[in-house]
N, C-alpha and C. Protein backbone atom coordinates (compact mmCIF):
# COMPACT_ATOMS: atom_id res chain seq x y z
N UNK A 1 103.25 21.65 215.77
CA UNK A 1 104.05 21.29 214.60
C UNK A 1 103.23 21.51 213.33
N UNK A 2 102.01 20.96 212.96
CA UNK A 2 101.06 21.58 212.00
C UNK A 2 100.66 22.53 212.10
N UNK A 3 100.64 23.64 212.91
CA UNK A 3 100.74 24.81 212.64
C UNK A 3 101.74 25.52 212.37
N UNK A 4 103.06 24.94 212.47
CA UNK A 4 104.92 25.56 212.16
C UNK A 4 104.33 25.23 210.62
N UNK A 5 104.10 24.03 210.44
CA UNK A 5 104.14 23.76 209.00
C UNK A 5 103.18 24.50 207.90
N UNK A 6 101.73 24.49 208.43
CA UNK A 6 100.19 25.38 207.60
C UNK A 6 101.35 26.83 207.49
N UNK A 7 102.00 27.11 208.35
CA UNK A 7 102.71 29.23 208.38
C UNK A 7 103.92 28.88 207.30
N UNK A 8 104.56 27.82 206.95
CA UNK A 8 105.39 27.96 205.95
C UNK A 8 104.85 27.55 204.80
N UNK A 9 103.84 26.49 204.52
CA UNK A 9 103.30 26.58 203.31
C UNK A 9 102.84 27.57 202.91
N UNK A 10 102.04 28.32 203.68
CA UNK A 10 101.49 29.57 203.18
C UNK A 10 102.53 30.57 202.74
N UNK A 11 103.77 30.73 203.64
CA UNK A 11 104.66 31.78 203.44
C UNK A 11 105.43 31.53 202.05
N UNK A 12 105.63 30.38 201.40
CA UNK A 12 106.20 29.61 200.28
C UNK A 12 105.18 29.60 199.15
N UNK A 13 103.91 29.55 199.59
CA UNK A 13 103.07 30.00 198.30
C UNK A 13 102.75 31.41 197.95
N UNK A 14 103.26 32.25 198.87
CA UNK A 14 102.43 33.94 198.70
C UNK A 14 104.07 34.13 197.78
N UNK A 15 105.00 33.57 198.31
CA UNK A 15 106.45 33.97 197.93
C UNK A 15 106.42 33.45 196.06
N UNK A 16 105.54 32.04 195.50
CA UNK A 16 105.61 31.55 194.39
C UNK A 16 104.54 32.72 193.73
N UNK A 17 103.73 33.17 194.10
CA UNK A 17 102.58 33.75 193.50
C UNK A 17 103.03 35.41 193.07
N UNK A 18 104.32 36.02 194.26
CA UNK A 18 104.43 37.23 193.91
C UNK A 18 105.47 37.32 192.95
N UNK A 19 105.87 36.26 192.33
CA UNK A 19 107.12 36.41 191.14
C UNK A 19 106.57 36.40 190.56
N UNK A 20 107.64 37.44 189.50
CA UNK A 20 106.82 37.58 187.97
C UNK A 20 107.22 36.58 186.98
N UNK A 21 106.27 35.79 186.29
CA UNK A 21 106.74 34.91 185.61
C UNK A 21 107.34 35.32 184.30
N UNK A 22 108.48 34.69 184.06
CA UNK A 22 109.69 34.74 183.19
C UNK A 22 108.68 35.46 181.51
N UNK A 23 109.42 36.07 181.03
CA UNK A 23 108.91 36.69 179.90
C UNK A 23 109.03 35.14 178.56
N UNK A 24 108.09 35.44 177.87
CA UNK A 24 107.71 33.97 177.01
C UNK A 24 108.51 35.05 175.26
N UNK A 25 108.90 33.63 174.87
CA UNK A 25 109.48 33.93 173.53
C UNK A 25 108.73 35.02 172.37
N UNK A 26 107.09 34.96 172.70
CA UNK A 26 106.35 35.38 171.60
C UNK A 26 105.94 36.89 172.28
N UNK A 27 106.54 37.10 173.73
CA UNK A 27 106.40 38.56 174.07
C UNK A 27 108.22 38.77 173.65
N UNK A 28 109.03 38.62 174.05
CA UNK A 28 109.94 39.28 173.72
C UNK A 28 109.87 39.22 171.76
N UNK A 29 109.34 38.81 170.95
CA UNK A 29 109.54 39.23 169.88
C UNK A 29 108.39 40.10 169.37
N UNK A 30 107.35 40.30 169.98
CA UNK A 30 106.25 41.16 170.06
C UNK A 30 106.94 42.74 170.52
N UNK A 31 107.88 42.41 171.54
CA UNK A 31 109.08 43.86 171.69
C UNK A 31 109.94 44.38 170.97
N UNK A 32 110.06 43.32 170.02
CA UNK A 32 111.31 43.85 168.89
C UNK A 32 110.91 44.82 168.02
N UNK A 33 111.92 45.42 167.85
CA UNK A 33 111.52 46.77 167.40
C UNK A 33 111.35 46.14 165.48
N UNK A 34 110.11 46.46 164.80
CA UNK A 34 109.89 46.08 163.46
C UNK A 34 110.96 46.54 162.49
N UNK A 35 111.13 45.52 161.38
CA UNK A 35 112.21 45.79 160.68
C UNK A 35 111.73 45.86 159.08
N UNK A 36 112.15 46.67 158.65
CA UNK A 36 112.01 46.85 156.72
C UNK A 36 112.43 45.66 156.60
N UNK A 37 111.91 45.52 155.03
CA UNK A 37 112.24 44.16 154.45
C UNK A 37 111.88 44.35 152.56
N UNK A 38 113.22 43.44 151.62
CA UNK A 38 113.79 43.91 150.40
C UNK A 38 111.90 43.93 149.98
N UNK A 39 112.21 44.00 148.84
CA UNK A 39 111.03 44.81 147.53
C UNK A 39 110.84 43.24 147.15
N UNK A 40 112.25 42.00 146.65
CA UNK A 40 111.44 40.61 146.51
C UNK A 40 111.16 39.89 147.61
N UNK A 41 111.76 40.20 148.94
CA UNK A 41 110.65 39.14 149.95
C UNK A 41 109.65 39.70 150.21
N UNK A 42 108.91 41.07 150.32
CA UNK A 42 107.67 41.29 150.58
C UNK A 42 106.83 41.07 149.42
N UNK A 43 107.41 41.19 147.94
CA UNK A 43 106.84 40.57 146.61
C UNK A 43 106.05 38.93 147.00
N UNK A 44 107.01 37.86 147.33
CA UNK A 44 106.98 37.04 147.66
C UNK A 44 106.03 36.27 148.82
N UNK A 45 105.79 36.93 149.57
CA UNK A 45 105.49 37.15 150.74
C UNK A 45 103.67 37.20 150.34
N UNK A 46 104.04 38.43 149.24
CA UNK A 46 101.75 38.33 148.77
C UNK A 46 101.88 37.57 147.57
N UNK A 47 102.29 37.08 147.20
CA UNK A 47 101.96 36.39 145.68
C UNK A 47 101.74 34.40 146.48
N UNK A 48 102.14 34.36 148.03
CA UNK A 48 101.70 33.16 148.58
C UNK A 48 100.63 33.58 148.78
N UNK A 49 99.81 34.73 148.75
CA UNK A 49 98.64 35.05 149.63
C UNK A 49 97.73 34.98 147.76
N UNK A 50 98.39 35.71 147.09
CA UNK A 50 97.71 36.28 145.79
C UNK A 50 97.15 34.97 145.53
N UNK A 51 98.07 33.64 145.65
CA UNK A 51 97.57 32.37 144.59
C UNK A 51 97.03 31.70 145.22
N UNK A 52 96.51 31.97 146.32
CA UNK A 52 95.14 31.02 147.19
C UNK A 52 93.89 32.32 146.46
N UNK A 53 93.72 33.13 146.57
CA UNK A 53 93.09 33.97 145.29
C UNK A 53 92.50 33.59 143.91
N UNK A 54 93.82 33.10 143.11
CA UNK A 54 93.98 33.53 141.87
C UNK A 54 94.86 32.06 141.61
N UNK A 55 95.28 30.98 141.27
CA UNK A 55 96.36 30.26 140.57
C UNK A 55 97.20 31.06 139.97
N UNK A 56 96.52 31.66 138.79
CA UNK A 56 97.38 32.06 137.83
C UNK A 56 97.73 33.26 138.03
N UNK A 57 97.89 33.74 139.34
CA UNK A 57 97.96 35.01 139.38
C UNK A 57 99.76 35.99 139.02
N UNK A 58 99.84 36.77 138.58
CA UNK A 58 100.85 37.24 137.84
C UNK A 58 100.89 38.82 138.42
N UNK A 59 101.90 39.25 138.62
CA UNK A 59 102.52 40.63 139.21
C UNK A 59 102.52 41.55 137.97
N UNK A 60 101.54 42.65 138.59
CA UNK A 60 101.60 44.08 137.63
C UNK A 60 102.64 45.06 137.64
N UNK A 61 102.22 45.13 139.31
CA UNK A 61 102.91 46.18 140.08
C UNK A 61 103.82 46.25 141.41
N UNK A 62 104.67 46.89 142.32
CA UNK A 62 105.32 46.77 143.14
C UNK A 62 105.55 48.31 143.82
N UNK A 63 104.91 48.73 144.96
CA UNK A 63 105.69 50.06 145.04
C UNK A 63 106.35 49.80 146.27
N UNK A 64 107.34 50.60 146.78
CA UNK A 64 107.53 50.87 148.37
C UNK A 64 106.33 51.88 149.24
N UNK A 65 106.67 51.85 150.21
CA UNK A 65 105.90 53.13 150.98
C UNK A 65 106.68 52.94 152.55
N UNK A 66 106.77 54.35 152.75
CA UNK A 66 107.47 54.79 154.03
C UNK A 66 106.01 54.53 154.88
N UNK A 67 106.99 53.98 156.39
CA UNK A 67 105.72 53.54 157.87
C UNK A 67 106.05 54.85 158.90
N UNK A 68 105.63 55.48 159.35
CA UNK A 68 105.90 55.67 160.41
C UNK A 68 106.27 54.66 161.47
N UNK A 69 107.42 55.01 162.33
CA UNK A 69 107.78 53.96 163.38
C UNK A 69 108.78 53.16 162.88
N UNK A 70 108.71 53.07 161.52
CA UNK A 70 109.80 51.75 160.74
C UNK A 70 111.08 52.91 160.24
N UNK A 71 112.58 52.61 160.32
CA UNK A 71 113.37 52.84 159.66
C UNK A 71 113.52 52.43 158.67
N UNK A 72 113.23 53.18 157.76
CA UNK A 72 114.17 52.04 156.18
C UNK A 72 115.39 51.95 156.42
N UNK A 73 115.89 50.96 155.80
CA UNK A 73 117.23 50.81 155.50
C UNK A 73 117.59 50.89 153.69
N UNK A 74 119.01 51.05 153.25
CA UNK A 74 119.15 50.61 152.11
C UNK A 74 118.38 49.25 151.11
N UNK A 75 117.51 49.78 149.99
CA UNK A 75 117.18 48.44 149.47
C UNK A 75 115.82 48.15 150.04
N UNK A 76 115.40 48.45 151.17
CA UNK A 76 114.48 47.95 152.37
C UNK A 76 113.43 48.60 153.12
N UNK A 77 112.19 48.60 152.84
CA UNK A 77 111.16 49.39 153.05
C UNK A 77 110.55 48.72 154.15
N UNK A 78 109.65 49.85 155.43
CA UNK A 78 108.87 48.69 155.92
C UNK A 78 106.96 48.98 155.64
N UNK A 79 106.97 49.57 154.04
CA UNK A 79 105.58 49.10 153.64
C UNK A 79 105.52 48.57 152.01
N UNK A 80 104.93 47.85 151.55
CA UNK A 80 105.24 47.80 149.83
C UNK A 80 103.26 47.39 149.80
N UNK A 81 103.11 47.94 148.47
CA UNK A 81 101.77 47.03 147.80
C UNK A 81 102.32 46.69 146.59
N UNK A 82 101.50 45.76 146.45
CA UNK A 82 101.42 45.25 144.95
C UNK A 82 100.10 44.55 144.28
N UNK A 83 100.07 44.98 143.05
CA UNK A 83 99.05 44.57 142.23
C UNK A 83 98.85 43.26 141.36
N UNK A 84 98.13 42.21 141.73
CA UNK A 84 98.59 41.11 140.73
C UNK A 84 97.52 41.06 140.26
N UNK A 85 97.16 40.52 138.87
CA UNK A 85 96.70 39.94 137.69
C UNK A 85 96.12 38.90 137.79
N UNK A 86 94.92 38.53 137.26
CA UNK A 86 94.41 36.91 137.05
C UNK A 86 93.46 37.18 135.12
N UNK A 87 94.36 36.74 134.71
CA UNK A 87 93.75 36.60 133.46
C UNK A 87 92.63 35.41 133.29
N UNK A 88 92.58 34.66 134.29
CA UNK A 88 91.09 33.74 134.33
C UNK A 88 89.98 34.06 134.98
N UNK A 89 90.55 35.02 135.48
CA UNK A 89 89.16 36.18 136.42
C UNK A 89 88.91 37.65 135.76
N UNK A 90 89.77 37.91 135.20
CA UNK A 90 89.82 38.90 134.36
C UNK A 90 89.63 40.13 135.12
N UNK A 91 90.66 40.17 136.18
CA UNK A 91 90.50 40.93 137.13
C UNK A 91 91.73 41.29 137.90
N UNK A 92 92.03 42.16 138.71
CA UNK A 92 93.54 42.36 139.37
C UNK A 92 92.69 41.93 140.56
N UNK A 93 94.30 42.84 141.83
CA UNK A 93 93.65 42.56 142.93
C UNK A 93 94.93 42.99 143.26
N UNK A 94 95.12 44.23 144.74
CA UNK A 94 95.74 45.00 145.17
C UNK A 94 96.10 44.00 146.79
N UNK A 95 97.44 43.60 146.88
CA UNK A 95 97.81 43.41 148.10
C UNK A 95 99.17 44.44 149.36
N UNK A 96 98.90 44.29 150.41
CA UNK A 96 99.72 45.07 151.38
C UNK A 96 100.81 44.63 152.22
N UNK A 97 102.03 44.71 152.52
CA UNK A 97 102.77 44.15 153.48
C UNK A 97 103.41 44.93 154.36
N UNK A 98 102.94 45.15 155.53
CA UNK A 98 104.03 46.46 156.59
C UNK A 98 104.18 45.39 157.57
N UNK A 99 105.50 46.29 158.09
CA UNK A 99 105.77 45.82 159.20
C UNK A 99 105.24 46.04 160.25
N UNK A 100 104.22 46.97 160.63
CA UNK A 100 103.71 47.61 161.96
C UNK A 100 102.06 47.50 161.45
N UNK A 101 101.40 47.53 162.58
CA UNK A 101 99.72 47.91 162.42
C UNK A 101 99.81 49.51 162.88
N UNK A 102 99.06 50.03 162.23
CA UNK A 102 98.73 51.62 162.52
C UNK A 102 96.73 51.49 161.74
N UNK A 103 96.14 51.79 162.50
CA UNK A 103 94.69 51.55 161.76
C UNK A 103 94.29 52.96 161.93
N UNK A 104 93.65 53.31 160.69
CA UNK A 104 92.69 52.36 160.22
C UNK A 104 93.43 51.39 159.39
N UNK A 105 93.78 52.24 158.46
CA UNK A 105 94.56 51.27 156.51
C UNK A 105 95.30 50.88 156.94
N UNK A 106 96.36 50.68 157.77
CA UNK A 106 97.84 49.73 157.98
C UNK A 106 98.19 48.54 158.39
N UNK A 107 98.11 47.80 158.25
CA UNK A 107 97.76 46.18 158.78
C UNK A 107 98.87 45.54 158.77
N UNK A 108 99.35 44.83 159.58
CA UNK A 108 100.86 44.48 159.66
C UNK A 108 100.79 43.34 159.25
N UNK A 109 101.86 42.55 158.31
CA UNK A 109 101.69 41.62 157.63
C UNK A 109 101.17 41.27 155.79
N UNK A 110 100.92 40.63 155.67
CA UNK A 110 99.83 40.34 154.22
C UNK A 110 98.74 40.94 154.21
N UNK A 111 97.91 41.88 153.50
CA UNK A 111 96.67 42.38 153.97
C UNK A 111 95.96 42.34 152.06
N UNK A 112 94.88 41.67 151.72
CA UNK A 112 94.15 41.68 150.59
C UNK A 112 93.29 43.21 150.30
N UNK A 113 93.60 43.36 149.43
CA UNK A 113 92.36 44.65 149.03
C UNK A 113 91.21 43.99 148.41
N UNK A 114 90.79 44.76 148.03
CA UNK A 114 89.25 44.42 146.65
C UNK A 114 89.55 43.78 145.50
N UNK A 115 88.91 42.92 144.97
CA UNK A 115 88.94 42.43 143.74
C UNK A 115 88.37 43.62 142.31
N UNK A 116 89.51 44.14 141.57
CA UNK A 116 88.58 45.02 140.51
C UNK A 116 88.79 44.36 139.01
N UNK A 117 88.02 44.67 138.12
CA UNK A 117 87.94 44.46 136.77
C UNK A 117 89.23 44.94 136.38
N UNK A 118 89.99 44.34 135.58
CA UNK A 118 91.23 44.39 134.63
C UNK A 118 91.14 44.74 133.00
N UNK A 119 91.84 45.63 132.53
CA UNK A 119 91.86 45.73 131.42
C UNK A 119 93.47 46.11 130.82
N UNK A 120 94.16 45.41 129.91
CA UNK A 120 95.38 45.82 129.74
C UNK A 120 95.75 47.69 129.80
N UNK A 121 96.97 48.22 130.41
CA UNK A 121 97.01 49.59 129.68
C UNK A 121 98.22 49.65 129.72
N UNK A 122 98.75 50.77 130.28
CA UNK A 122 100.66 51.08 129.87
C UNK A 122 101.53 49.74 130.49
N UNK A 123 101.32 49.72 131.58
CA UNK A 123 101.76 48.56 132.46
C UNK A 123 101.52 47.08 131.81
N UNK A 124 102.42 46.09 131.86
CA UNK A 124 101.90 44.27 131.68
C UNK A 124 102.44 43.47 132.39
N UNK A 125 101.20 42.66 132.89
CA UNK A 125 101.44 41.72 133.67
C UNK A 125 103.14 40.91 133.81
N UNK A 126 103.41 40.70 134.15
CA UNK A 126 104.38 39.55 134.38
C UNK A 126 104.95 38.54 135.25
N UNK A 127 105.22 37.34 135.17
CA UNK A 127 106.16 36.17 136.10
C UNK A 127 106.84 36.68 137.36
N UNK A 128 106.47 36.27 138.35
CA UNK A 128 107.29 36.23 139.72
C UNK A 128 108.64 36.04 140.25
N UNK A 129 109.18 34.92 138.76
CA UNK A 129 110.32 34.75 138.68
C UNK A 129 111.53 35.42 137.56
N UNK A 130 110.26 36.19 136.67
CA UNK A 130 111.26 37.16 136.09
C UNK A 130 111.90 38.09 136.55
N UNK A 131 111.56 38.16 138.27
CA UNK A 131 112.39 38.93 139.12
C UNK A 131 113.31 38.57 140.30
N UNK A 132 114.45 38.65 139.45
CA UNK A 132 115.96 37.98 139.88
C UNK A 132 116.44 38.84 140.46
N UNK A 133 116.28 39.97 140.57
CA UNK A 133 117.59 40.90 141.00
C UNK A 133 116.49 41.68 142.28
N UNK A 134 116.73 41.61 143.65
CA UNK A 134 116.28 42.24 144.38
C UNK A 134 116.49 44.00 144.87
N UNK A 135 115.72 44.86 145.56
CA UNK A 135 115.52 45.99 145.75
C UNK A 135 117.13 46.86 146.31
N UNK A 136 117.69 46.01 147.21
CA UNK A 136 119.23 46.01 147.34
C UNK A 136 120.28 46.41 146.12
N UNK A 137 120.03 45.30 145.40
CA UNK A 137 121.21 45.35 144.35
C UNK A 137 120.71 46.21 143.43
N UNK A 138 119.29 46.55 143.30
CA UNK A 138 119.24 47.59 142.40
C UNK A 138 119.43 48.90 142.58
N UNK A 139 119.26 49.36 144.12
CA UNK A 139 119.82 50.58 144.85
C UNK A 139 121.32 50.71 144.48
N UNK A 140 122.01 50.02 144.75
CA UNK A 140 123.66 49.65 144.61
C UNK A 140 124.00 49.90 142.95
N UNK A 141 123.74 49.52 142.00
CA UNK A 141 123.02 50.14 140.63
C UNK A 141 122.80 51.44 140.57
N UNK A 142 121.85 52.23 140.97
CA UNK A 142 121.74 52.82 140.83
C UNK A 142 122.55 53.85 141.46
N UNK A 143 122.72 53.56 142.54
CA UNK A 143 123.46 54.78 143.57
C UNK A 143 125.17 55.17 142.63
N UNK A 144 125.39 54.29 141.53
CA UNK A 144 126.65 54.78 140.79
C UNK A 144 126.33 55.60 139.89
N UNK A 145 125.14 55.79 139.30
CA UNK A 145 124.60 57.11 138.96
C UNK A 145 124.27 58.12 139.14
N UNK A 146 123.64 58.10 140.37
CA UNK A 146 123.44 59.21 140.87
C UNK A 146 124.56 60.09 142.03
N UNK A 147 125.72 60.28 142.15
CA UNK A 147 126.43 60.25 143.00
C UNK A 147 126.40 61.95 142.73
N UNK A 148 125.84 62.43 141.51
CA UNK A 148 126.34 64.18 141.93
C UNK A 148 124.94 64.59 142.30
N UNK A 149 123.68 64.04 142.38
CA UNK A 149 122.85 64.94 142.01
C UNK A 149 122.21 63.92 143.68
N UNK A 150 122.84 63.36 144.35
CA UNK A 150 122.82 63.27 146.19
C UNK A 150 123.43 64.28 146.50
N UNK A 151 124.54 64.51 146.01
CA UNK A 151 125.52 65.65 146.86
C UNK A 151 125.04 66.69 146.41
N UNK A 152 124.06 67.32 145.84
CA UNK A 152 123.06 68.75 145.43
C UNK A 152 122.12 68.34 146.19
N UNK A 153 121.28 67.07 146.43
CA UNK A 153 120.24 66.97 147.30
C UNK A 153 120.15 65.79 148.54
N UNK A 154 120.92 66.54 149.17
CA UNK A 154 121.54 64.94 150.30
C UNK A 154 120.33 64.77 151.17
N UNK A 155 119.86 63.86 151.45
CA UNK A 155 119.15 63.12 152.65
C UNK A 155 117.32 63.39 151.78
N UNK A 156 117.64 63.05 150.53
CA UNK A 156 116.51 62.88 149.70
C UNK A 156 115.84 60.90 150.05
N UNK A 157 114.49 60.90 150.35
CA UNK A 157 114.03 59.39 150.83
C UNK A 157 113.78 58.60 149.67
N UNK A 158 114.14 57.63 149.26
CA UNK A 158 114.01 56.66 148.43
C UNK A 158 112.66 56.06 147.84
N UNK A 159 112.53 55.63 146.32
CA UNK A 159 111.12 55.44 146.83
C UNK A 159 111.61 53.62 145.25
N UNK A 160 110.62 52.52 145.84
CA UNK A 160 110.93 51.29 144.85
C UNK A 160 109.94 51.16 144.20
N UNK A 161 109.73 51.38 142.31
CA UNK A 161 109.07 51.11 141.70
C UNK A 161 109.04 49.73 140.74
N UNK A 162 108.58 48.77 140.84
CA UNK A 162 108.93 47.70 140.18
C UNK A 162 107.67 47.25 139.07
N UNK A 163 107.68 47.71 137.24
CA UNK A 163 106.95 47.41 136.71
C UNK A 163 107.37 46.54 135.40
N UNK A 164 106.12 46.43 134.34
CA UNK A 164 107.06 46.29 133.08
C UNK A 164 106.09 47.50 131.98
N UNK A 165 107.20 47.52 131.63
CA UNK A 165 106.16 48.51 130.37
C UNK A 165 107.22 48.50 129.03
N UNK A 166 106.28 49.42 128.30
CA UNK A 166 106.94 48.70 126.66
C UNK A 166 108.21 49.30 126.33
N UNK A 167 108.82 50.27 127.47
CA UNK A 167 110.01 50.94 127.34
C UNK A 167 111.49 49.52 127.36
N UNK A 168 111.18 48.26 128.21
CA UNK A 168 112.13 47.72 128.68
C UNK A 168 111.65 46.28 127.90
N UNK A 169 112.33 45.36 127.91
CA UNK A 169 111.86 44.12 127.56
C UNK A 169 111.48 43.16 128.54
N UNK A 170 112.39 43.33 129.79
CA UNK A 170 111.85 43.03 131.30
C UNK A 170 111.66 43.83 131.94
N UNK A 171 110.55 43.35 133.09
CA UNK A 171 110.42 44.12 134.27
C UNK A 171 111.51 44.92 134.60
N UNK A 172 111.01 46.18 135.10
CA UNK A 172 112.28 47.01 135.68
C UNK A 172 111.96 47.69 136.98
N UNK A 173 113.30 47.75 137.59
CA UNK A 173 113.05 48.82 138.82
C UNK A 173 113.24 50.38 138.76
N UNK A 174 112.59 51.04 139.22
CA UNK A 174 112.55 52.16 139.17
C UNK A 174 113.32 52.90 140.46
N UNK A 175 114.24 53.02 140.80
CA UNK A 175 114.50 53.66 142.15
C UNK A 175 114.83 55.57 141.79
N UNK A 176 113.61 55.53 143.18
CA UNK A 176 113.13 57.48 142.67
C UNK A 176 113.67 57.95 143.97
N UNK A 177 114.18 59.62 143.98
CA UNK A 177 114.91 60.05 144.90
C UNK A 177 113.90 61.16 145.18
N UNK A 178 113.52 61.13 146.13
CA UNK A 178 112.31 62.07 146.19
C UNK A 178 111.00 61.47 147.39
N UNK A 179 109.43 62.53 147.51
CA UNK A 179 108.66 62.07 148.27
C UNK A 179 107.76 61.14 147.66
N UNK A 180 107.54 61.57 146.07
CA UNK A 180 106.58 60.66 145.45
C UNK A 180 107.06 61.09 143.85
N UNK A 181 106.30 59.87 143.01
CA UNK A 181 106.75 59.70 141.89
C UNK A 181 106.55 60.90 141.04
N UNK A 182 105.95 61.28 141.14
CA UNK A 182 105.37 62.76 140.40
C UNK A 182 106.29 63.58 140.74
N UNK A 183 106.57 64.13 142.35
CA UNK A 183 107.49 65.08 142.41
C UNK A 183 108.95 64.58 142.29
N UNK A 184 108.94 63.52 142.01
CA UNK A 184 110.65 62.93 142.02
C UNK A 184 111.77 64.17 140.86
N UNK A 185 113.08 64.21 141.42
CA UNK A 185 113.38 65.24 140.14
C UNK A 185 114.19 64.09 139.61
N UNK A 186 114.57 63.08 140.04
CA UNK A 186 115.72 62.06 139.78
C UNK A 186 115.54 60.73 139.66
N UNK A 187 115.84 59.43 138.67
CA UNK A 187 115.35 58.50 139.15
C UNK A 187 116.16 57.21 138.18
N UNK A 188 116.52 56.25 138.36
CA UNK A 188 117.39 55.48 137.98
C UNK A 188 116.08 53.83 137.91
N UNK A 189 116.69 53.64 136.15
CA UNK A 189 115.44 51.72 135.80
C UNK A 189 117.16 51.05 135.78
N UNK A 190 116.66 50.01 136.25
CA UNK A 190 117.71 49.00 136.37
C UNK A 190 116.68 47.66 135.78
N UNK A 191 116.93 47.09 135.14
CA UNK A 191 116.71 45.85 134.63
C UNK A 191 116.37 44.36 136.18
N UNK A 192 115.20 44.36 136.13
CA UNK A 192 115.01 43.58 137.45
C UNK A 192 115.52 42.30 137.12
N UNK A 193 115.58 41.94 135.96
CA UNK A 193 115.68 39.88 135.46
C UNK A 193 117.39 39.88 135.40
N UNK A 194 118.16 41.02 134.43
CA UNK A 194 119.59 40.82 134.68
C UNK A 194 120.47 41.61 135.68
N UNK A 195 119.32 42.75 136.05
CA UNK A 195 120.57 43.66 137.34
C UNK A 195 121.29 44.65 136.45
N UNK A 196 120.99 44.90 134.80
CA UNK A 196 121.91 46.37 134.11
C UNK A 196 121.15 47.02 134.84
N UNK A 197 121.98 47.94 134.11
CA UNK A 197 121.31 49.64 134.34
C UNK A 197 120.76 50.09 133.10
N UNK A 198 119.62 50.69 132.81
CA UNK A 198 118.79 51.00 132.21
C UNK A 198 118.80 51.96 131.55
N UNK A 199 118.08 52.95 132.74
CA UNK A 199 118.18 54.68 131.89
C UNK A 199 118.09 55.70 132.86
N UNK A 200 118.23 56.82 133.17
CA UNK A 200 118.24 57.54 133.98
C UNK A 200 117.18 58.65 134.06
N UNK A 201 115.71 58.93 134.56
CA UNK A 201 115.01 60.10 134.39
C UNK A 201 115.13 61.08 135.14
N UNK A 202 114.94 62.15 134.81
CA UNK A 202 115.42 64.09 135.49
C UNK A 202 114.17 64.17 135.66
């Protein structure tokens, strides 16, 4: 009888040991395929990182950047940097947000650059909250402008510039139709604080 019994414990433990144990919450979202995300939550996203940095730290700059592996969507990039300001350090400081790691440079998440010396030039600093109108609604904006000069260059990639300079009175977005700002032939400022439309560059 203790030996009927030692042959089924054993047969009941080789049977618990060869299942695969159930997949855990933090692997199935480790499988999900990475997703773009607007121009103000990844803004948002480093300016929590910028002000353990900096207090006073204040937004220069905003670009998008295409990932390999990531789809954009409308409005929705899955890389952005941005540049913020510390006028008590007298210094900027360049931060990163992708959705994917690709190394060396690609770091998925919040990623800090170098601290460099600041000096005012075309660009000025500004408030976190002078930006009301997200990367979405300014695409949507813009895309009523540009509706002939897609249909001359259809399946042109998007690119989100978010600055202030002395052209606008607020921050503005820049949405460019093209690979990069230089070669852009097309490009639509929308007013980031009220959501107008701005001006249109060729």
């Amino acid at each position: 009888m203790k030996t009927f019994l030692t042959i089924l414990a054993s047969g009941l433990l080789l049977v618990g040991c060869s299942e695969q144990p159930a997949p855990t919450a933090a692997t199935k979202q480790e499988e999900a395929k990475p997703e773009p995300i607007t121009g103000q939550s990844a803004l948002f996203k480093m300016f929590q990182v910028a002000r353990s940095w900096a207090p006073d730290a204040t937004v220069l700059k905003l670009t998008s950047a295409h990932v390999e592996g990531v789809t954009d969507q409308p409005g929705k990039s899955g890389g952005w940097a941005a540049v913020f300001v510390s006028s008590g350090r007298s210094s900027s400081r360049s931060f990163t947000w992708y959705a994917v790691d690709q190394e060396p440079t690609i770091h998925k998440g919040v990623f800090p650059g170098a601290e460099e010396s600041y000096s005012h030039g075309t660009t000025a600093p500004f408030a976190i909250g002078d930006v009301k109108i997200d990367s979405v609604a300014a695409l949507d904006t813009a895309k009523v402008k540009e509706t002939d000069y897609e249909k001359k260059n259809p399946g042109q990639p998007v690119i989100y510039l978010l600055e202030k300079t002395t052209k606008f009175p607020n921050p503005a977005w820049r949405v460019i139709w093209g690979d990069s700002v230089s070669t852009s032939g097309f490009s639509v400022f929308v007013d980031a604080t009220t959501g107008t439309f701005l001006q249109i560059m060729h």
